[in-house]
N, C-alpha and C. Protein backbone atom coordinates (compact mmCIF):
# COMPACT_ATOMS: atom_id res chain seq x y z
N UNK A 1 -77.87 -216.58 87.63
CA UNK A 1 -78.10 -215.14 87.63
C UNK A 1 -78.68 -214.76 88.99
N UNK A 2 -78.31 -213.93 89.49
CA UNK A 2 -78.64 -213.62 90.86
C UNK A 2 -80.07 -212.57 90.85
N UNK A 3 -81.00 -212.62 91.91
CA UNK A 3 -82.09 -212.27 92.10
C UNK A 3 -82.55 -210.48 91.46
N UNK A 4 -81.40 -209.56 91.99
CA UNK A 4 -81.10 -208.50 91.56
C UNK A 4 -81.21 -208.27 90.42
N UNK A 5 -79.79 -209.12 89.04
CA UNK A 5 -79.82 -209.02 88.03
C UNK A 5 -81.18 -209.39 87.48
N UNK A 6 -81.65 -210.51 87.66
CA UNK A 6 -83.20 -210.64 87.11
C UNK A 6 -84.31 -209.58 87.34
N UNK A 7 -84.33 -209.04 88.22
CA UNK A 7 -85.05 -208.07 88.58
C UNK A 7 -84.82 -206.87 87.46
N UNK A 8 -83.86 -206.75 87.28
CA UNK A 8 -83.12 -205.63 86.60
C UNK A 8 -83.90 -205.78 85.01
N UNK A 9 -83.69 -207.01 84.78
CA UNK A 9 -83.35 -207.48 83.30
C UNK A 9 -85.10 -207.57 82.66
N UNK A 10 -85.75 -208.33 84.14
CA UNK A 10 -87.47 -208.01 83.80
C UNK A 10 -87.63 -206.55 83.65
N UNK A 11 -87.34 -205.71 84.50
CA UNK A 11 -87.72 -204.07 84.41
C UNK A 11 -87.25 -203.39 82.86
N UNK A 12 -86.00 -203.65 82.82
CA UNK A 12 -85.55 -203.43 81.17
C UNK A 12 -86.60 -203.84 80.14
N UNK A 13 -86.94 -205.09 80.34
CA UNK A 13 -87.78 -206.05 79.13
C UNK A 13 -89.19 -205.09 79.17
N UNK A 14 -89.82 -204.80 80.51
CA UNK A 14 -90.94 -204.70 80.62
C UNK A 14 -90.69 -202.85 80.00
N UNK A 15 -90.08 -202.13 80.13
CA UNK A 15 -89.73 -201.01 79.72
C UNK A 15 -89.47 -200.51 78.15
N UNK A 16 -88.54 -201.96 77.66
CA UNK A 16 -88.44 -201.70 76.44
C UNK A 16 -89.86 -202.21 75.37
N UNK A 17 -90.34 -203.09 75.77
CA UNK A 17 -91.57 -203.47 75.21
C UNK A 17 -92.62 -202.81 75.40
N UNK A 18 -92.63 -201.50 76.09
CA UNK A 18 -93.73 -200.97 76.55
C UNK A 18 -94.72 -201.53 77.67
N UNK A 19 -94.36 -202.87 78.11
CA UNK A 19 -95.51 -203.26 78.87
C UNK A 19 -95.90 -202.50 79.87
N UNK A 20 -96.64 -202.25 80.64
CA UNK A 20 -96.82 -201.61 82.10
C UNK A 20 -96.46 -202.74 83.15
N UNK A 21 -96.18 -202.05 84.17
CA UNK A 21 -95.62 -202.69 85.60
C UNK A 21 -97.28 -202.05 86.54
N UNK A 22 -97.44 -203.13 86.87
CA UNK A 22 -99.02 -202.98 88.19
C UNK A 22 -98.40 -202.63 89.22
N UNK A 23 -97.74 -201.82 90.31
CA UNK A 23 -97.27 -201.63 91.60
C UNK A 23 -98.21 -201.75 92.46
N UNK A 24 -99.22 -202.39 93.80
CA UNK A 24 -99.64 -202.04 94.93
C UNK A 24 -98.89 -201.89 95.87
N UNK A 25 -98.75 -200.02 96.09
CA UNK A 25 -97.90 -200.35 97.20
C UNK A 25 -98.89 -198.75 97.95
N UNK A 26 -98.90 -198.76 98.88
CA UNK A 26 -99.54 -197.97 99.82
C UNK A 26 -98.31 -196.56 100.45
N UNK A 27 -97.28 -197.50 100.17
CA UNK A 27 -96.46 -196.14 100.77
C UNK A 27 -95.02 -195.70 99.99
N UNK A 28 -94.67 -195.00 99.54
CA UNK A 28 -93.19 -195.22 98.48
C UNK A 28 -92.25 -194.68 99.23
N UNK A 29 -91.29 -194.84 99.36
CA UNK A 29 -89.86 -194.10 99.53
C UNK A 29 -89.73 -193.61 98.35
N UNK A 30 -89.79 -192.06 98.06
CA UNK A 30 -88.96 -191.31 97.01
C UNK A 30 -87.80 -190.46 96.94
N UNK A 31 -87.07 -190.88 96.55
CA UNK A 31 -85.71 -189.92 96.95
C UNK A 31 -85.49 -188.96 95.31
N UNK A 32 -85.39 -187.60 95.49
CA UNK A 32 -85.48 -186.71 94.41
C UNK A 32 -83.82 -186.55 94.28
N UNK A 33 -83.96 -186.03 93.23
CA UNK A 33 -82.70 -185.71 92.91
C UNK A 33 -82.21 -184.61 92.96
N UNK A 34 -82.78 -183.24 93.87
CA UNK A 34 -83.01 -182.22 94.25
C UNK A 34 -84.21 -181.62 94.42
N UNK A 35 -84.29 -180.16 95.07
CA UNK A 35 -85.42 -179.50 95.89
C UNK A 35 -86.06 -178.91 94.74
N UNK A 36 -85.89 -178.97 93.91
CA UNK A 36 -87.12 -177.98 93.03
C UNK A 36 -88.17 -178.89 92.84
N UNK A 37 -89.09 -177.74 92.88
CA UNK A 37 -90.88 -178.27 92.78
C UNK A 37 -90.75 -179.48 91.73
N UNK A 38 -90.04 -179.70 90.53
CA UNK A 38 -90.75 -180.38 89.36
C UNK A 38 -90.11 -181.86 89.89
N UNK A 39 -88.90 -181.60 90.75
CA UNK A 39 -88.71 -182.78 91.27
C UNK A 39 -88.95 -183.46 92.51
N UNK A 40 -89.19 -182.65 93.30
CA UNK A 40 -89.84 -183.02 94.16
C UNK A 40 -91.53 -182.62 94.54
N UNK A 41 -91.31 -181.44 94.95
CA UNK A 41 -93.25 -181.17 95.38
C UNK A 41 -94.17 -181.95 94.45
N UNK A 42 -94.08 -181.57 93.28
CA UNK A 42 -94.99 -181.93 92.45
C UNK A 42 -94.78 -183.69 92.20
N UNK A 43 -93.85 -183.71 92.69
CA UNK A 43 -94.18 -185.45 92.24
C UNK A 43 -95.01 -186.03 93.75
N UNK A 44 -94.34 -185.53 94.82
CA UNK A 44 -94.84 -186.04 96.10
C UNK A 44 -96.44 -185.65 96.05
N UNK A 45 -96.71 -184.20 95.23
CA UNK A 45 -98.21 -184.11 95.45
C UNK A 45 -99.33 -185.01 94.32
N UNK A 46 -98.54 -185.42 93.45
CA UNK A 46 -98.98 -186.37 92.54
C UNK A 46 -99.75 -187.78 93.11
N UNK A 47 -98.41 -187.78 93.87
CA UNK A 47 -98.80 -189.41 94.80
C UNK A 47 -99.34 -189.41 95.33
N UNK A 48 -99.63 -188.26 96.67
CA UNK A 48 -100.68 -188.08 97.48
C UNK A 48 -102.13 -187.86 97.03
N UNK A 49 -102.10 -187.33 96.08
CA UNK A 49 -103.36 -187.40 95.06
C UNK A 49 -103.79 -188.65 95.11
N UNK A 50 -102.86 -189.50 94.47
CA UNK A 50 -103.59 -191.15 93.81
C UNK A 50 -103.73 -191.72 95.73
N UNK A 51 -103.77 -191.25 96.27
CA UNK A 51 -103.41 -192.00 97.59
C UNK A 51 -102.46 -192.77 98.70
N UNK A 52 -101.38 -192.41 97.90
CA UNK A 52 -100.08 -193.10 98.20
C UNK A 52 -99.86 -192.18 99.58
N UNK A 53 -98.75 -193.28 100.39
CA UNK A 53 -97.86 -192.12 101.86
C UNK A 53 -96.59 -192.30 100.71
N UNK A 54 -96.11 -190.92 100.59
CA UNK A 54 -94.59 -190.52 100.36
C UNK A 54 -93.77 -190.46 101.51
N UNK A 55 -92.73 -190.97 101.72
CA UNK A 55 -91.59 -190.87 102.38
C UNK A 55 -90.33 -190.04 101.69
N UNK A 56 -89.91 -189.27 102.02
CA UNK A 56 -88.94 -188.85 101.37
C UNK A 56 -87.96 -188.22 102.36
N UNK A 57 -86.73 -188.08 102.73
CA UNK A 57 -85.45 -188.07 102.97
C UNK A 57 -85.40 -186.45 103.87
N UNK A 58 -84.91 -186.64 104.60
CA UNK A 58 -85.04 -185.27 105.83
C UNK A 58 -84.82 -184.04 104.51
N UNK A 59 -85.19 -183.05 104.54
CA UNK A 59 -84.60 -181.69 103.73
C UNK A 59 -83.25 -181.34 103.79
N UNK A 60 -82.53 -180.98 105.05
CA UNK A 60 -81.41 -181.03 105.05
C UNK A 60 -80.46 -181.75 104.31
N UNK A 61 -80.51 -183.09 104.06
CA UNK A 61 -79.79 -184.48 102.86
C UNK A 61 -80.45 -184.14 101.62
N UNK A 62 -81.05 -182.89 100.91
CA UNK A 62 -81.53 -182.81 99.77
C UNK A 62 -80.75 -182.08 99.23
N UNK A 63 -80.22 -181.73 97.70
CA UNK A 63 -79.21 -181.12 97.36
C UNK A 63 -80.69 -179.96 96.60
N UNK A 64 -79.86 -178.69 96.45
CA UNK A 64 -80.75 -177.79 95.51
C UNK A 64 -80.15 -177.80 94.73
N UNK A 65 -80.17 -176.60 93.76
CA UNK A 65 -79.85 -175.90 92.72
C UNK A 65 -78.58 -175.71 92.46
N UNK A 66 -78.28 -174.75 93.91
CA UNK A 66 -76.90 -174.49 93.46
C UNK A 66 -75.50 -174.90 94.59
N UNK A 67 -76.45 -175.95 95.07
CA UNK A 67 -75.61 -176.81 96.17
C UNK A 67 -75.67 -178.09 96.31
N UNK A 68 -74.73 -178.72 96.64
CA UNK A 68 -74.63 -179.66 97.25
C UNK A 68 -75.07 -180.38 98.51
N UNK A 69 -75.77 -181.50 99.10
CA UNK A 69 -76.06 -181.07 100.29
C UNK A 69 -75.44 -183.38 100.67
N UNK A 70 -76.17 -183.79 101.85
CA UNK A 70 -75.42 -184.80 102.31
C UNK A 70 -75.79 -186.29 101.34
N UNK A 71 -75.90 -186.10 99.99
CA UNK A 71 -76.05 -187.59 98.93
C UNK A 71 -75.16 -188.74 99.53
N UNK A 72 -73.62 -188.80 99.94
CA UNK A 72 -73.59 -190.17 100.56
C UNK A 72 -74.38 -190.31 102.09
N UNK A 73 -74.66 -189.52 102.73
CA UNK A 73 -75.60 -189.84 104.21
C UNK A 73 -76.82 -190.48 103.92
N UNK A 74 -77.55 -190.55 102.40
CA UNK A 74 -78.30 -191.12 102.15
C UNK A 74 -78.37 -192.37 101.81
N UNK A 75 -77.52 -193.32 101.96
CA UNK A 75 -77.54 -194.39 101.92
C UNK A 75 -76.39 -195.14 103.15
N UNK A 76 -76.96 -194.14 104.26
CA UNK A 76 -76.49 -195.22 105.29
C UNK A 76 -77.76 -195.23 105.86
């Protein structure tokens, strides 16, 4: 089984059992799934709260509401 799939298959296990996952991580990459506050602001100001650096994806490559914007440019 390759490193990925295991990864996958712990996150499932640990998800379906309820366990919690411990993360230390100081800085996240978050990529939203569009510009509205509930998906983005408010989660980025969430993190910054607990102390985290958010990274998140130029504005322009963010899709809104009632558009589309550059989703494959985001994964080059």
């Amino acid at each position: 089984m390759s490193k990925k799939w295991l990864k996958v298959a712990l996150m499932v296990t640990a998800i379906a059992t309820g366990t919690s996952i411990q993360v230390d991580a100081e800085t996240v990459l978050y990529v939203p799934q569009d510009d509205r506050p509930v998906s983005l602001q408010y989660t980025v100001d969430t993190a910054k709260a607990a102390g985290m650096t958010v990274l998140t994806p130029p504005q322009n490559l963010i899709s809104g509401k009632t558009y589309m914007r550059g989703v494959p440019m985001l994964w080059y």
